[in-house]
PDB file of N, CA and C in Angstrom:
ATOM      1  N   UNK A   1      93.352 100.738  99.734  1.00  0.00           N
ATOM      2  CA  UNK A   1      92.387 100.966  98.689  1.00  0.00           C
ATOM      3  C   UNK A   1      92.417  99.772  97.738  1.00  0.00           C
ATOM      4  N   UNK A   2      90.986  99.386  97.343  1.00  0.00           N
ATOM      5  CA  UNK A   2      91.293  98.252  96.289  1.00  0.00           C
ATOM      6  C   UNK A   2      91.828  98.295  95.006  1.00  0.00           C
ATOM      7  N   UNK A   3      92.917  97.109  95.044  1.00  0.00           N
ATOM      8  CA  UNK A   3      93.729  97.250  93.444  1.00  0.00           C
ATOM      9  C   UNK A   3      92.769  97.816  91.467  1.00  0.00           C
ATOM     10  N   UNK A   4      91.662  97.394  92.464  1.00  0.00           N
ATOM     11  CA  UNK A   4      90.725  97.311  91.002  1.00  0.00           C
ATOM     12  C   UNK A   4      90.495  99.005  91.237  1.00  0.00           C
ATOM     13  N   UNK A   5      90.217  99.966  92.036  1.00  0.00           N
ATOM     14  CA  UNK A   5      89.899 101.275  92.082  1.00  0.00           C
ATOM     15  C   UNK A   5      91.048 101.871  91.739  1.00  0.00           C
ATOM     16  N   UNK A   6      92.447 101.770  92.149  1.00  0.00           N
ATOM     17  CA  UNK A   6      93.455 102.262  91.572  1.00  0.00           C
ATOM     18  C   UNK A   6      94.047 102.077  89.776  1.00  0.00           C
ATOM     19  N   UNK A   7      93.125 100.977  89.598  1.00  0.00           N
ATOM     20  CA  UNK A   7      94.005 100.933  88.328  1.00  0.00           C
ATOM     21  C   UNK A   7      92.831 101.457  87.416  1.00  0.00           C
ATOM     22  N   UNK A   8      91.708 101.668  87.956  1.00  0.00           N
ATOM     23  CA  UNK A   8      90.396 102.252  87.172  1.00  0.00           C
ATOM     24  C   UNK A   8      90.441 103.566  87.362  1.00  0.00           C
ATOM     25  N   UNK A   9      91.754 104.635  87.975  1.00  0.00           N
ATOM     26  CA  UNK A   9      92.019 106.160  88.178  1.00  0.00           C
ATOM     27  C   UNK A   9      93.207 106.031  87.654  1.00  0.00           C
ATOM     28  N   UNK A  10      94.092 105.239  87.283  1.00  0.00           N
ATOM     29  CA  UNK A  10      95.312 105.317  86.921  1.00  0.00           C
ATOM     30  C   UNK A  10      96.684 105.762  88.102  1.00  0.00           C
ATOM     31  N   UNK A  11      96.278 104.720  89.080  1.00  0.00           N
ATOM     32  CA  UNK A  11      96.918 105.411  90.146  1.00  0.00           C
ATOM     33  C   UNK A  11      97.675 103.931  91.192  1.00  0.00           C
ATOM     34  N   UNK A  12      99.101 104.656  91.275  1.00  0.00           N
ATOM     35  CA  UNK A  12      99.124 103.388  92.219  1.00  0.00           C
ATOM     36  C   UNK A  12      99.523 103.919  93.904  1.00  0.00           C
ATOM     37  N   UNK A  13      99.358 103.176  94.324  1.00  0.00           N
ATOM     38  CA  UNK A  13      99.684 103.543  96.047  1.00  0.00           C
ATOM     39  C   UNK A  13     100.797 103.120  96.326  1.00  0.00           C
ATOM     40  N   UNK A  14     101.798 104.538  96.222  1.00  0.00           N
ATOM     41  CA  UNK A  14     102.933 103.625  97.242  1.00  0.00           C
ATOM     42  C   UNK A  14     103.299 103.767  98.346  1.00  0.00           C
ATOM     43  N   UNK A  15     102.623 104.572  99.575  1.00  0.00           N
ATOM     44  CA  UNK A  15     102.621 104.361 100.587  1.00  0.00           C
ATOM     45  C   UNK A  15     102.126 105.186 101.036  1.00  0.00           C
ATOM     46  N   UNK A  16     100.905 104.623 102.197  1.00  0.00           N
ATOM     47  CA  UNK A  16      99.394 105.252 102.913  1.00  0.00           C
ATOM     48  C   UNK A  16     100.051 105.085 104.753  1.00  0.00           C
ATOM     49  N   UNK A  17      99.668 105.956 104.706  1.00  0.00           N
ATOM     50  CA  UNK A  17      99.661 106.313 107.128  1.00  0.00           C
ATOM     51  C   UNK A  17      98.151 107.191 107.058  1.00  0.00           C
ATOM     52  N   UNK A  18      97.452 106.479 108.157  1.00  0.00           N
ATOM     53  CA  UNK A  18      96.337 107.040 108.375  1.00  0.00           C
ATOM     54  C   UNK A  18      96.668 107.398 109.739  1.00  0.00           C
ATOM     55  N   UNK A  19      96.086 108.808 109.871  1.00  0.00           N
ATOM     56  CA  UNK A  19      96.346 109.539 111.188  1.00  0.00           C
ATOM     57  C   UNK A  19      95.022 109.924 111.821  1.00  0.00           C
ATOM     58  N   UNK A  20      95.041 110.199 113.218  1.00  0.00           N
ATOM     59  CA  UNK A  20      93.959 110.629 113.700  1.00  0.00           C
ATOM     60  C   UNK A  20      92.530 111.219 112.734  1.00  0.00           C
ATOM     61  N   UNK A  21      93.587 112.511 111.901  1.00  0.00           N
ATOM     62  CA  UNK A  21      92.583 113.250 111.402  1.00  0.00           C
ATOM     63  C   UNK A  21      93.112 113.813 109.834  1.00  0.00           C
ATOM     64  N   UNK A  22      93.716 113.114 109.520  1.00  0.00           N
ATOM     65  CA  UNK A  22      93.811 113.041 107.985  1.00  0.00           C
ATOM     66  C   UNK A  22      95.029 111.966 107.871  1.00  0.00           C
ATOM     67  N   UNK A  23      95.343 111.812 106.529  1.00  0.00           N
ATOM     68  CA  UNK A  23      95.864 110.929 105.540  1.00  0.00           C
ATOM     69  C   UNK A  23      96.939 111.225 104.616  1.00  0.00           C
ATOM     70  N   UNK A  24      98.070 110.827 105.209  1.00  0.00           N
ATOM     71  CA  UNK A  24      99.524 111.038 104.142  1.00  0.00           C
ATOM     72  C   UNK A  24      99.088 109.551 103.040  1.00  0.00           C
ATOM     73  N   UNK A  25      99.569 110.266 101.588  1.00  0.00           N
ATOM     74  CA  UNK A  25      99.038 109.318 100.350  1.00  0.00           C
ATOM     75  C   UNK A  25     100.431 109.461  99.768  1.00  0.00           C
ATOM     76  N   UNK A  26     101.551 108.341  99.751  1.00  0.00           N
ATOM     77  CA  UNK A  26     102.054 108.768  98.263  1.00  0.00           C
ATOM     78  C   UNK A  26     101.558 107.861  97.497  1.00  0.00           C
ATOM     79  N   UNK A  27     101.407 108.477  96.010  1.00  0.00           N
ATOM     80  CA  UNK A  27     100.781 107.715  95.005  1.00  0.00           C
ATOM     81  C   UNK A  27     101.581 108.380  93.697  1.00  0.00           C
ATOM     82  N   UNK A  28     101.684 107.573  92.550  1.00  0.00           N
ATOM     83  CA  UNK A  28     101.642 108.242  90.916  1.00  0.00           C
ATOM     84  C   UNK A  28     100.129 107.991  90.091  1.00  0.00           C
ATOM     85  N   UNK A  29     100.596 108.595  89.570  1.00  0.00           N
ATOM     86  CA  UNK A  29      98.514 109.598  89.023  1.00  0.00           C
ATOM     87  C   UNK A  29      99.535 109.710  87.806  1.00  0.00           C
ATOM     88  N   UNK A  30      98.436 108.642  86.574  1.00  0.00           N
ATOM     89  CA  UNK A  30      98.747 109.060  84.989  1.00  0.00           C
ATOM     90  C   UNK A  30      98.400 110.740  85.463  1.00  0.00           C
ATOM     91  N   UNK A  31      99.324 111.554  84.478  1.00  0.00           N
ATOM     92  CA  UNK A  31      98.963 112.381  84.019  1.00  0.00           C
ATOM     93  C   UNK A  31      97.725 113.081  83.373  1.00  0.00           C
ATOM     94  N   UNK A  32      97.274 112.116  83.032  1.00  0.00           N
ATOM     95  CA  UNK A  32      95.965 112.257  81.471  1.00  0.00           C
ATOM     96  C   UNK A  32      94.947 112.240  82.287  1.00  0.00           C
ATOM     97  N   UNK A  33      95.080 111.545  83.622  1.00  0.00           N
ATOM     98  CA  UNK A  33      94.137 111.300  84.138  1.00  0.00           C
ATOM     99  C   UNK A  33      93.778 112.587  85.413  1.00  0.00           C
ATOM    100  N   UNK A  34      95.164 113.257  86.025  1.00  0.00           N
ATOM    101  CA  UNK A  34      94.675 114.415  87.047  1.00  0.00           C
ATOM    102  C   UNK A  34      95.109 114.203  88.614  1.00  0.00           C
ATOM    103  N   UNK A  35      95.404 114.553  89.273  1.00  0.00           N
ATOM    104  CA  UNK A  35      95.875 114.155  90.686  1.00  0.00           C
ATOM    105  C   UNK A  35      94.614 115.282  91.339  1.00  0.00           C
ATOM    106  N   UNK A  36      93.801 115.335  90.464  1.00  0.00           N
ATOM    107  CA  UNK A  36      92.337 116.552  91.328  1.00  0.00           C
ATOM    108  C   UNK A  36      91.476 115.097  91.337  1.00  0.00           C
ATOM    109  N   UNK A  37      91.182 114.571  90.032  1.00  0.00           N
ATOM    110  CA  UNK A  37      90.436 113.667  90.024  1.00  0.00           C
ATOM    111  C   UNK A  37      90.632 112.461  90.887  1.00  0.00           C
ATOM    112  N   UNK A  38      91.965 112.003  90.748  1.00  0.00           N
ATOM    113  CA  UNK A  38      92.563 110.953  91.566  1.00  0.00           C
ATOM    114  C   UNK A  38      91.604 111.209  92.922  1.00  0.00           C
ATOM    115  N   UNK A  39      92.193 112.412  93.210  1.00  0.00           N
ATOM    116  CA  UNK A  39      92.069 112.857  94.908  1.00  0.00           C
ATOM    117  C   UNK A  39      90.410 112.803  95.204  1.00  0.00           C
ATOM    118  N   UNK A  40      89.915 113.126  94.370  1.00  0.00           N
ATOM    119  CA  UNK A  40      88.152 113.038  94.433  1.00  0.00           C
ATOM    120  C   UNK A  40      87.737 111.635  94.454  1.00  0.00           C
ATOM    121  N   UNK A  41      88.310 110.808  93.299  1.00  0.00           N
ATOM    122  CA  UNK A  41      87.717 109.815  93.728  1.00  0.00           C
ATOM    123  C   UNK A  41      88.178 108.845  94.685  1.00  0.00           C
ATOM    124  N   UNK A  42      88.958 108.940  95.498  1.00  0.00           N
ATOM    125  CA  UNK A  42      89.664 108.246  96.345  1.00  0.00           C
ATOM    126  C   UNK A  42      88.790 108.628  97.564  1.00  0.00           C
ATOM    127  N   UNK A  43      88.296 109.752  98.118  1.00  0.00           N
ATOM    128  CA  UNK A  43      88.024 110.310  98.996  1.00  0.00           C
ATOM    129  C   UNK A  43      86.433 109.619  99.042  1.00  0.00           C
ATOM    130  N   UNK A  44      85.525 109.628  97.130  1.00  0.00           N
ATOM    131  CA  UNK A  44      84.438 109.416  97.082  1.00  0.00           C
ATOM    132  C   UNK A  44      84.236 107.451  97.357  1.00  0.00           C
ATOM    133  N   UNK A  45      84.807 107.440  96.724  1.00  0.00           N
ATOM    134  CA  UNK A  45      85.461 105.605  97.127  1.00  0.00           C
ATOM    135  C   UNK A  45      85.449 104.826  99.034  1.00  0.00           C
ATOM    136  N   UNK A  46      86.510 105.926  98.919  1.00  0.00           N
ATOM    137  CA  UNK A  46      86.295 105.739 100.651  1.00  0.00           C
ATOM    138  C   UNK A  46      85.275 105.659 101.191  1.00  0.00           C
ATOM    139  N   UNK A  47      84.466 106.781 101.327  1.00  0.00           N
ATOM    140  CA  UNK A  47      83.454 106.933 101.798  1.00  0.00           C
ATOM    141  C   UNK A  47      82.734 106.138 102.067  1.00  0.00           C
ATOM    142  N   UNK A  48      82.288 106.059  99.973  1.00  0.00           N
ATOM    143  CA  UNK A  48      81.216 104.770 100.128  1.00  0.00           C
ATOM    144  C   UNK A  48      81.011 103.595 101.017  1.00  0.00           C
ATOM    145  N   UNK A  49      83.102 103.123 100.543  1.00  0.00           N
ATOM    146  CA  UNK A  49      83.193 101.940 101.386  1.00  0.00           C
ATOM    147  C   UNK A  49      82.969 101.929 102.903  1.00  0.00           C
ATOM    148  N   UNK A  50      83.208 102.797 103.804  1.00  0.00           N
ATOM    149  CA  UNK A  50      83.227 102.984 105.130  1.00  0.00           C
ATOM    150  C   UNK A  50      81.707 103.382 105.268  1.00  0.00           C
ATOM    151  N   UNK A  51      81.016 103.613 104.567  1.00  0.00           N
ATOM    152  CA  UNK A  51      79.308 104.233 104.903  1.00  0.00           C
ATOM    153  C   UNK A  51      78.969 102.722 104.759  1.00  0.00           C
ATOM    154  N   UNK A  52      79.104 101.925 104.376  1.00  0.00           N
ATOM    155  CA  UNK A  52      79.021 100.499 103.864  1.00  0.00           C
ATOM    156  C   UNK A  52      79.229  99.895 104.567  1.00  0.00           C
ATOM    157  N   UNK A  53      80.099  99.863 105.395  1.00  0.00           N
ATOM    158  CA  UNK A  53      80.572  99.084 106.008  1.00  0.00           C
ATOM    159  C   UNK A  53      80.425  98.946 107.654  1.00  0.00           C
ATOM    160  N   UNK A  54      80.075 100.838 107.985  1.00  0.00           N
ATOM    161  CA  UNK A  54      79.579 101.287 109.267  1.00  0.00           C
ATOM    162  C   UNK A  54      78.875 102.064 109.089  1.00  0.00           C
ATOM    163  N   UNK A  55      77.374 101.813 109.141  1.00  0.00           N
ATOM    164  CA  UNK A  55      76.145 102.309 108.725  1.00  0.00           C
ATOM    165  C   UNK A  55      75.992 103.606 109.844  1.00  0.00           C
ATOM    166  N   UNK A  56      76.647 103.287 110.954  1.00  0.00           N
ATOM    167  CA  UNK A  56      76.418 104.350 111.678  1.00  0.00           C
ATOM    168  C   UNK A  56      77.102 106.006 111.293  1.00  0.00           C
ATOM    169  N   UNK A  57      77.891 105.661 109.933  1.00  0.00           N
ATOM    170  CA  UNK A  57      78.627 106.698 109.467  1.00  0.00           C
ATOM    171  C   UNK A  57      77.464 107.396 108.997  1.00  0.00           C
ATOM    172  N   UNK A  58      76.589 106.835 108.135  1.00  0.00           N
ATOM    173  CA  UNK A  58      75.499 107.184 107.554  1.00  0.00           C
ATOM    174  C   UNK A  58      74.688 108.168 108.268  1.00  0.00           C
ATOM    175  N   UNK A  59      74.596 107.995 109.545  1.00  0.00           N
ATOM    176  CA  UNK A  59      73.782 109.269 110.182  1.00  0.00           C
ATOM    177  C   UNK A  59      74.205 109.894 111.078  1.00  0.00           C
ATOM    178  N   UNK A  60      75.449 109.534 111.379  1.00  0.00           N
ATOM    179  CA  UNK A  60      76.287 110.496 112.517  1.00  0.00           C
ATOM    180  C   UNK A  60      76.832 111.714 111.746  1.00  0.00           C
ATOM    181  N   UNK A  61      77.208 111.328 110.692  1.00  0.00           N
ATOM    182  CA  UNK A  61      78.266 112.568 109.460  1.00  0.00           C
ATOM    183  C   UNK A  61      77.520 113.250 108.434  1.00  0.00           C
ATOM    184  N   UNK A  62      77.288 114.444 108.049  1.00  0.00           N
ATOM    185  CA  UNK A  62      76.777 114.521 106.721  1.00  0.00           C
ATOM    186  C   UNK A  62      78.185 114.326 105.691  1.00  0.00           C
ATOM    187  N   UNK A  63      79.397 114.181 105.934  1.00  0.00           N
ATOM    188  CA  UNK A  63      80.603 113.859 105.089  1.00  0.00           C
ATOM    189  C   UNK A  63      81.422 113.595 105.540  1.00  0.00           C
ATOM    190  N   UNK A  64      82.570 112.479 105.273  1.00  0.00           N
ATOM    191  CA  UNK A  64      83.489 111.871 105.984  1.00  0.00           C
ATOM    192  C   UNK A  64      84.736 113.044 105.445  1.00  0.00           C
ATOM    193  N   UNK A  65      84.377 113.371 104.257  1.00  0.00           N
ATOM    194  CA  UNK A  65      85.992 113.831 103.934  1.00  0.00           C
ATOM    195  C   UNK A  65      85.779 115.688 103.601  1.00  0.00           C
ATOM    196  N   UNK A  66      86.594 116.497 103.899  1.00  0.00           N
ATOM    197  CA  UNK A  66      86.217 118.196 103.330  1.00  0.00           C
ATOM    198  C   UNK A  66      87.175 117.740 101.586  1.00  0.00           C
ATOM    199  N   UNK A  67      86.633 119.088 101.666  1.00  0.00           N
ATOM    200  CA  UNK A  67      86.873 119.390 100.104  1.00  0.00           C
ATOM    201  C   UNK A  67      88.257 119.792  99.654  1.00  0.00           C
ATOM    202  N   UNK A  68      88.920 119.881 100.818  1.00  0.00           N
ATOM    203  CA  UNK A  68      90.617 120.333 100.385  1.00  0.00           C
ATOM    204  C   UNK A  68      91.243 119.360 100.974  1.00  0.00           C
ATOM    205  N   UNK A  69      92.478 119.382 100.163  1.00  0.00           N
ATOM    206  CA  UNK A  69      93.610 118.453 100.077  1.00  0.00           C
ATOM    207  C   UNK A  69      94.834 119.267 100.164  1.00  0.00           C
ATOM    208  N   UNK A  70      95.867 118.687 100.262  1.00  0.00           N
ATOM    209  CA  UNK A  70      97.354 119.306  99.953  1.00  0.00           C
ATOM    210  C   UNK A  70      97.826 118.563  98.977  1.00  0.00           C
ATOM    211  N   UNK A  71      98.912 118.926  98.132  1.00  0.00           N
ATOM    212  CA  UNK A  71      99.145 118.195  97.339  1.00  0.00           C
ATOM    213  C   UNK A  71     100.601 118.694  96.907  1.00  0.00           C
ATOM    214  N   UNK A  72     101.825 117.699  96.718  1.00  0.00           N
ATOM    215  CA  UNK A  72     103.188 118.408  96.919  1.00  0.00           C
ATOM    216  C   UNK A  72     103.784 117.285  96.089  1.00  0.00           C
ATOM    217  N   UNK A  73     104.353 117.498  94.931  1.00  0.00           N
ATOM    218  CA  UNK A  73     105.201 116.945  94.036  1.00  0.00           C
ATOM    219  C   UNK A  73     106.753 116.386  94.523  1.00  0.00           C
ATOM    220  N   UNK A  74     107.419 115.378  95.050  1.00  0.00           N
ATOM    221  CA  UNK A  74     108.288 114.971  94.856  1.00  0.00           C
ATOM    222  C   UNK A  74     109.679 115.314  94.295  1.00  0.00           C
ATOM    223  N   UNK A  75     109.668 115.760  93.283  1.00  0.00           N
ATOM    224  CA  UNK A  75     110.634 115.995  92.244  1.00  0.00           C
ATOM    225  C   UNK A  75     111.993 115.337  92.374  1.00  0.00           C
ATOM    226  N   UNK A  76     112.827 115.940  92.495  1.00  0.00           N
ATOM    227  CA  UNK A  76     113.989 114.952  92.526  1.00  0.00           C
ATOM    228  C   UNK A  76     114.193 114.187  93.941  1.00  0.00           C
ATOM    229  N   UNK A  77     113.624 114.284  95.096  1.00  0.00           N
ATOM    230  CA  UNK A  77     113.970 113.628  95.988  1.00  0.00           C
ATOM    231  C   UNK A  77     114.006 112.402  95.810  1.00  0.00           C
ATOM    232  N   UNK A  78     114.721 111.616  96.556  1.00  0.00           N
ATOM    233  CA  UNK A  78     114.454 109.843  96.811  1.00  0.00           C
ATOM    234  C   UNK A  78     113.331 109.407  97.309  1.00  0.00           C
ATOM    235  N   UNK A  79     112.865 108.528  96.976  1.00  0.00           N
ATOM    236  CA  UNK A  79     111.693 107.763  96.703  1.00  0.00           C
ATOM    237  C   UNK A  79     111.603 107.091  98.428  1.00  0.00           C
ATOM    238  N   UNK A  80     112.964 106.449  98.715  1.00  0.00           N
ATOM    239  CA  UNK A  80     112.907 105.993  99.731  1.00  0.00           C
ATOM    240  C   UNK A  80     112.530 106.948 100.875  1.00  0.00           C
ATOM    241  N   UNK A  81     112.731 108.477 101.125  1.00  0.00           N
ATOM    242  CA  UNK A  81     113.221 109.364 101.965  1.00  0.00           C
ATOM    243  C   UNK A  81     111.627 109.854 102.150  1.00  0.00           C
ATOM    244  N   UNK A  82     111.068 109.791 101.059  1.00  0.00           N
ATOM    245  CA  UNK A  82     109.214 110.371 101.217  1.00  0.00           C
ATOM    246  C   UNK A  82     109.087 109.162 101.660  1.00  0.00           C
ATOM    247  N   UNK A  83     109.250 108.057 101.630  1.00  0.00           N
ATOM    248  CA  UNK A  83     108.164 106.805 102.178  1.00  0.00           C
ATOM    249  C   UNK A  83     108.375 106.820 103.821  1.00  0.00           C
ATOM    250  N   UNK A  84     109.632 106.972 104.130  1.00  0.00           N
ATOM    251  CA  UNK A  84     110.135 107.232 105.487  1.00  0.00           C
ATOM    252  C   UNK A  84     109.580 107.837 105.765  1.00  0.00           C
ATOM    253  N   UNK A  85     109.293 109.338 105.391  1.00  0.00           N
ATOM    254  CA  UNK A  85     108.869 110.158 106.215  1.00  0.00           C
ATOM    255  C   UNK A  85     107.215 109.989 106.484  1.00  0.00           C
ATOM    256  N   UNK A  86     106.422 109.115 105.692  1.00  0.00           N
ATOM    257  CA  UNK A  86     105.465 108.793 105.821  1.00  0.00           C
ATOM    258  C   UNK A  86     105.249 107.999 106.926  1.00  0.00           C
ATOM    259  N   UNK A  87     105.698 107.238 106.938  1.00  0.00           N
ATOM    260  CA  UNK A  87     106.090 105.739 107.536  1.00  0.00           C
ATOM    261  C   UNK A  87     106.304 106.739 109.089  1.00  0.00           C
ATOM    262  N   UNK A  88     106.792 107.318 109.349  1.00  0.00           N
ATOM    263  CA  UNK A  88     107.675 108.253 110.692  1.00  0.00           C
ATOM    264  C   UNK A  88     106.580 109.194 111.392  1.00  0.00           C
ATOM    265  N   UNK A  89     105.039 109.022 110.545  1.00  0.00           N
ATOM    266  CA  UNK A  89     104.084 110.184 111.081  1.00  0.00           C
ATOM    267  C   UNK A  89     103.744 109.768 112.434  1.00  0.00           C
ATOM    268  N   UNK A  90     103.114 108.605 112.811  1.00  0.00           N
ATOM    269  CA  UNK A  90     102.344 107.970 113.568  1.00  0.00           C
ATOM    270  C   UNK A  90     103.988 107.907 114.442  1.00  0.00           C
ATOM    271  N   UNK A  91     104.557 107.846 114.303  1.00  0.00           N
ATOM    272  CA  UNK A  91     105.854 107.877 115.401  1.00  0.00           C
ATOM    273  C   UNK A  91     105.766 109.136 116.000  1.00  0.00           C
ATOM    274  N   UNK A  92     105.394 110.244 115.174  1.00  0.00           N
ATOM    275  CA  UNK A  92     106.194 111.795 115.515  1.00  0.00           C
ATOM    276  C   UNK A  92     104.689 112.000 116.240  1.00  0.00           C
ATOM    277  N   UNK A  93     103.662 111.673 115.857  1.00  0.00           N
ATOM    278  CA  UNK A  93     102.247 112.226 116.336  1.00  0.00           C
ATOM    279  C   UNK A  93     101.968 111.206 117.916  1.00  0.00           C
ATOM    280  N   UNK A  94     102.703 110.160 118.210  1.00  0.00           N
ATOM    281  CA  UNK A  94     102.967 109.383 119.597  1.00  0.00           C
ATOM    282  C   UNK A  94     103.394 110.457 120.488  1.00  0.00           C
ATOM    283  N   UNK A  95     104.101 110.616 119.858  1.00  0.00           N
ATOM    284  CA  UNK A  95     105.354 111.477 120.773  1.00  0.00           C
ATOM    285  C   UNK A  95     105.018 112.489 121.104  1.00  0.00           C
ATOM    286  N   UNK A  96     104.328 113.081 119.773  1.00  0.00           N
ATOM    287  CA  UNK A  96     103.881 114.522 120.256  1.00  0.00           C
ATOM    288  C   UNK A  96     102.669 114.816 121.785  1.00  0.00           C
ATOM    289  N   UNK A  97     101.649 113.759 121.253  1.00  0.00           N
ATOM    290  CA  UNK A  97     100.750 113.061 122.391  1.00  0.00           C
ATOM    291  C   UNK A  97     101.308 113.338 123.309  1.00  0.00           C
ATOM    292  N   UNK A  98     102.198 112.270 123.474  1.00  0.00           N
ATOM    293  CA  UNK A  98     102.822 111.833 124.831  1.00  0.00           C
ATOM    294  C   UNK A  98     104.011 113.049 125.337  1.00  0.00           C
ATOM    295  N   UNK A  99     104.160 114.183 125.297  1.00  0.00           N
ATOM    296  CA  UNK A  99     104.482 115.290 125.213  1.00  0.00           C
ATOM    297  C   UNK A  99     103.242 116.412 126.273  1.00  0.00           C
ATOM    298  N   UNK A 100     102.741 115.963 125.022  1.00  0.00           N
ATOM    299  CA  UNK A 100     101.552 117.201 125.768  1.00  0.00           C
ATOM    300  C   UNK A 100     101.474 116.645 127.300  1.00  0.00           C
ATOM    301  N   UNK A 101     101.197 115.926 127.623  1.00  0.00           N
ATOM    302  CA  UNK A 101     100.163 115.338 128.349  1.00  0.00           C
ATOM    303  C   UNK A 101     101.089 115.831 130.014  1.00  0.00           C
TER     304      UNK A 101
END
């Protein structure tokens, strides 16, 4: 996501895995600002950019993204141990693949 959209939500990215069919985000979200809003405009952002960018999004989709999210607070865990496990999706979702099959 571009640096200029994150710092215009109050938000920074610290570590994105894009998966088949959704999106592990860790991020910090000022407070003042909302982790509803964050999440809206990130999703509305996207969009744009990818309708922009592949016009064919434009008439294949009436919406790239649904309206729900998950959303799960951290709290005392290590910082390092959520990025891992982010980092570990696209490993575990290989495997799983390659499992089924």
């Amino acid at each position: 996501m571009a640096p200029e959209k994150c710092s215009e939500i109050k938000a920074d990215i610290i570590e994105l895995e894009i998966m088949p069919d959704h999106v592990h985000l860790l991020m910090e979200v000022d407070p003042q600002y909302g982790i509803n809003r964050a999440v809206r405009s990130i999703k509305g952002y996207t969009s744009f950019t990818l309708r922009k960018e592949f016009k064919e999004l434009t008439t294949r989709l009436p919406t790239l993204w649904t309206n729900s999210y998950f959303v799960s607070t951290v709290g005392g865990a290590p910082l390092a141990a959520i990025k891992q496990y982010i980092e570990n999706q696209k490993t575990s979702e290989r495997k799983k693949k390659n499992n089924d099959v």
